[in-house]
Protein backbone atom coordinates (compact mmCIF):
# COMPACT_ATOMS: atom_id res chain seq x y z
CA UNK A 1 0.00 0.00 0.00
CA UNK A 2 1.03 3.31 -0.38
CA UNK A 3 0.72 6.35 1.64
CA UNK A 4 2.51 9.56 0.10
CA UNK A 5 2.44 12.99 2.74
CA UNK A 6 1.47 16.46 0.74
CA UNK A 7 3.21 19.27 1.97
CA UNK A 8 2.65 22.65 0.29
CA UNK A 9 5.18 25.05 1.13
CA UNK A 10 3.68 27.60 -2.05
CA UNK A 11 -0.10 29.23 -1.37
CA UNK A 12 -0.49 29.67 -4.86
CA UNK A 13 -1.17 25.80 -4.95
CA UNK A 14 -4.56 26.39 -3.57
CA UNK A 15 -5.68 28.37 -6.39
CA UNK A 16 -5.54 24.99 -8.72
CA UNK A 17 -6.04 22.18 -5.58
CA UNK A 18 -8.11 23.51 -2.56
CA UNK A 19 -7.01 20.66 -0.72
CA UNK A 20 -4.02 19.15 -2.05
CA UNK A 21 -3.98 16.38 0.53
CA UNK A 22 -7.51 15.34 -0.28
CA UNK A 23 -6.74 15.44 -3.90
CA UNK A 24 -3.50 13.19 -3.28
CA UNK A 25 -5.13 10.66 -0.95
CA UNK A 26 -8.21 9.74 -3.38
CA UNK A 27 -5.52 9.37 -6.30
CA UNK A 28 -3.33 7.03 -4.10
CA UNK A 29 -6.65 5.41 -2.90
CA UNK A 30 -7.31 4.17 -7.24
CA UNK A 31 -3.93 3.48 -7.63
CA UNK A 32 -3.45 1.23 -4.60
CA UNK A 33 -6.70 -0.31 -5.67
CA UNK A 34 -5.57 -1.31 -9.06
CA UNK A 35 -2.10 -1.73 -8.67
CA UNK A 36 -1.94 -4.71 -5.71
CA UNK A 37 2.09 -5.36 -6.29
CA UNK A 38 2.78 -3.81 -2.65
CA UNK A 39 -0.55 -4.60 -1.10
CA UNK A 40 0.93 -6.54 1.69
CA UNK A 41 3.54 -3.59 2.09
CA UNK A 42 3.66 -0.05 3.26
CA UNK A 43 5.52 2.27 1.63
CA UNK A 44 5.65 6.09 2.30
CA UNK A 45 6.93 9.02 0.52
CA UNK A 46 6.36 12.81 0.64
CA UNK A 47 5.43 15.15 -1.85
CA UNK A 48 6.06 18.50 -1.85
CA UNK A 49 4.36 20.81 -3.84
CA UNK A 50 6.36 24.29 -4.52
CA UNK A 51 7.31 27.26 -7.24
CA UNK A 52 9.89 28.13 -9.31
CA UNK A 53 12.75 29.67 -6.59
CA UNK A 54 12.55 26.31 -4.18
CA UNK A 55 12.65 24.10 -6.66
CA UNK A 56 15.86 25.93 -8.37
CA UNK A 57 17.39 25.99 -4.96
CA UNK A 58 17.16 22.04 -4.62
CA UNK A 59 18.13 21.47 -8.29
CA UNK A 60 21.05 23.67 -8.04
CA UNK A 61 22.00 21.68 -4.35
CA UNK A 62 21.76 18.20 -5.06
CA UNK A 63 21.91 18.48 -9.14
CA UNK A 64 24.51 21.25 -9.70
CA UNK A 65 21.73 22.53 -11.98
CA UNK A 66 20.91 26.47 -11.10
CA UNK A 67 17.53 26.27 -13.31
CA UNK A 68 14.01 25.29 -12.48
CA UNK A 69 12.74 22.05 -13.59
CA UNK A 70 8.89 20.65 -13.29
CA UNK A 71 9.82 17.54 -10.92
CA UNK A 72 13.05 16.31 -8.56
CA UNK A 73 12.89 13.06 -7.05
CA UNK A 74 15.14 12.24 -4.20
CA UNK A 75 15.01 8.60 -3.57
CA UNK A 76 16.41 7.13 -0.60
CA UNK A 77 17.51 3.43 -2.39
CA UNK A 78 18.54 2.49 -5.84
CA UNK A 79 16.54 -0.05 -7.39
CA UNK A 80 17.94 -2.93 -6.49
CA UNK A 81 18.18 -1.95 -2.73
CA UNK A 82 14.58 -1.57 -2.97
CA UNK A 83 14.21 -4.58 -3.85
CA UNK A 84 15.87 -6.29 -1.39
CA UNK A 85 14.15 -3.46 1.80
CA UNK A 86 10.20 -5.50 -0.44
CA UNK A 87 11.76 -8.91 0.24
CA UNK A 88 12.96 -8.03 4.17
CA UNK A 89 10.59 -5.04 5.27
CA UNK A 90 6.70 -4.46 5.88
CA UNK A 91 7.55 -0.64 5.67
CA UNK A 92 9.55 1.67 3.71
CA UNK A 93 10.39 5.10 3.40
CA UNK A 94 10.70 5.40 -0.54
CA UNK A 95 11.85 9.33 -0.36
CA UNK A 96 11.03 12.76 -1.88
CA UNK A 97 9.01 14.28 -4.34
CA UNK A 98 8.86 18.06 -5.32
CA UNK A 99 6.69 19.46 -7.94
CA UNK A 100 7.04 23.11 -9.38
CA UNK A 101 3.63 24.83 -9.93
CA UNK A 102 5.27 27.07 -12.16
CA UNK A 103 6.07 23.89 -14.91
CA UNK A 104 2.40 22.72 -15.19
CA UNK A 105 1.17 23.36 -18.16
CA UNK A 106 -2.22 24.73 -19.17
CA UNK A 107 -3.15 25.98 -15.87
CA UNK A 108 -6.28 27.95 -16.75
CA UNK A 109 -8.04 24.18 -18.08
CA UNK A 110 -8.69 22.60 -14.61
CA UNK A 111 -9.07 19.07 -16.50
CA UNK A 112 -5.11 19.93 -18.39
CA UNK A 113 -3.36 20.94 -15.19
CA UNK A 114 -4.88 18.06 -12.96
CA UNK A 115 -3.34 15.34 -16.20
CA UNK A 116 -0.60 17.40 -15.98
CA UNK A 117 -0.17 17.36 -11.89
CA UNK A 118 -0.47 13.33 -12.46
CA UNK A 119 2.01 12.90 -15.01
CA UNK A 120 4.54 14.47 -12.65
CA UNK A 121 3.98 13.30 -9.33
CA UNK A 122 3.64 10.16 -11.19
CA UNK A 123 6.70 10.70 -12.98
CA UNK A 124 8.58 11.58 -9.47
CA UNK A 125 7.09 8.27 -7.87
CA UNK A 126 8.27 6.00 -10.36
CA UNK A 127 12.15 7.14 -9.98
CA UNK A 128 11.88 6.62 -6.38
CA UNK A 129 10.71 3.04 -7.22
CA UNK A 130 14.29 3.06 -8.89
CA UNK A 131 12.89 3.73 -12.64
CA UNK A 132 15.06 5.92 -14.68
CA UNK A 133 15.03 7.16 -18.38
CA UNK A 134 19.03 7.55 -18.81
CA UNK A 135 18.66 4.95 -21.86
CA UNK A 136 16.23 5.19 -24.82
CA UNK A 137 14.90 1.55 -23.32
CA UNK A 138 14.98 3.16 -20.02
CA UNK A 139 12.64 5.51 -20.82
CA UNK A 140 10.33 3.78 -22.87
CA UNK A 141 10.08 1.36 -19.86
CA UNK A 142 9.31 3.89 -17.62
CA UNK A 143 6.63 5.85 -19.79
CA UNK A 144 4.61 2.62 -20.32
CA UNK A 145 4.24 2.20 -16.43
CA UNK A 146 3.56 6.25 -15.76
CA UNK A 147 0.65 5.49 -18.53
CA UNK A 148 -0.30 2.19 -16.39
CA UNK A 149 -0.31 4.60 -13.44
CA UNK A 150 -2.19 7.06 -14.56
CA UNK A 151 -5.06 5.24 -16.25
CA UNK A 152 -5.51 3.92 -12.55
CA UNK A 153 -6.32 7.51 -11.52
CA UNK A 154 -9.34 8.03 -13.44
């Protein structure tokens, strides 16, 4: 199962989700109902939802990037030690998520920004799972399960 902890550290957030916890916890309620692969399993993560000048901060300190970007992941294993913490542990602490208001597209179309809002927290979620899109295969890997995902949120 998982659980993921909203934290919005931007007020702007509210114009587009009035309750950005609420919003998170019915999404993670679909996708824990159709995807049963960690049913027997906790696993936590937080998400935190933020603008352009906290995001380029965190970028620039763990990335040596000094730019925005829509989504930064900060997982706390690599793929394979996840897999080993599923095999040993009942509950895990996957890591971090931040999303950047500021890189959602279409935010005037409610129905565009909340596929939008998916497809990144989405996005963020599957790297700390250990997914990665360095290589072409990579990446086609990892866009077939965001699409899996995200057709659980509907």
């Amino acid at each position: 199962m998982i659980k993921i902890n909203t934290i919005s550290n931007n007020e702007t957030w509210k114009r587009y989700l009035k309750n950005p916890n609420i919003f998170i916890e019915n999404k993670i309620h679909k996708l824990n109902k159709n995807f049963k692969k960690y049913k027997k399993i906790k696993i936590y993560c937080t998400l935190v939802l933020t603008g352009n000048n906290e995001i380029r901060k965190l970028n620039n300190k763990f990335r040596k990037k000094n730019k925005t970007t829509d989504v930064l992941s900060f997982p706390f294993y690599t793929k394979d030690e996840f897999k080993k913490k599923i095999k040993n542990d009942r509950e895990i602490y996957l890591g971090d998520i931040v999303v950047n208001l500021n890189k959602i597209k279409n935010k005037n179309d409610k129905n565009n920004f909340i596929a939008e809002f998916n497809k990144l927290w989405i996005h963020g979620l599957l790297h700390l799972f250990g997914y990665d899109h360095k290589k072409d295969l990579d990446f086609l890997k990892m866009t077939k399960i965001e699409k899996k995902f995200i057709s659980y949120l509907n």
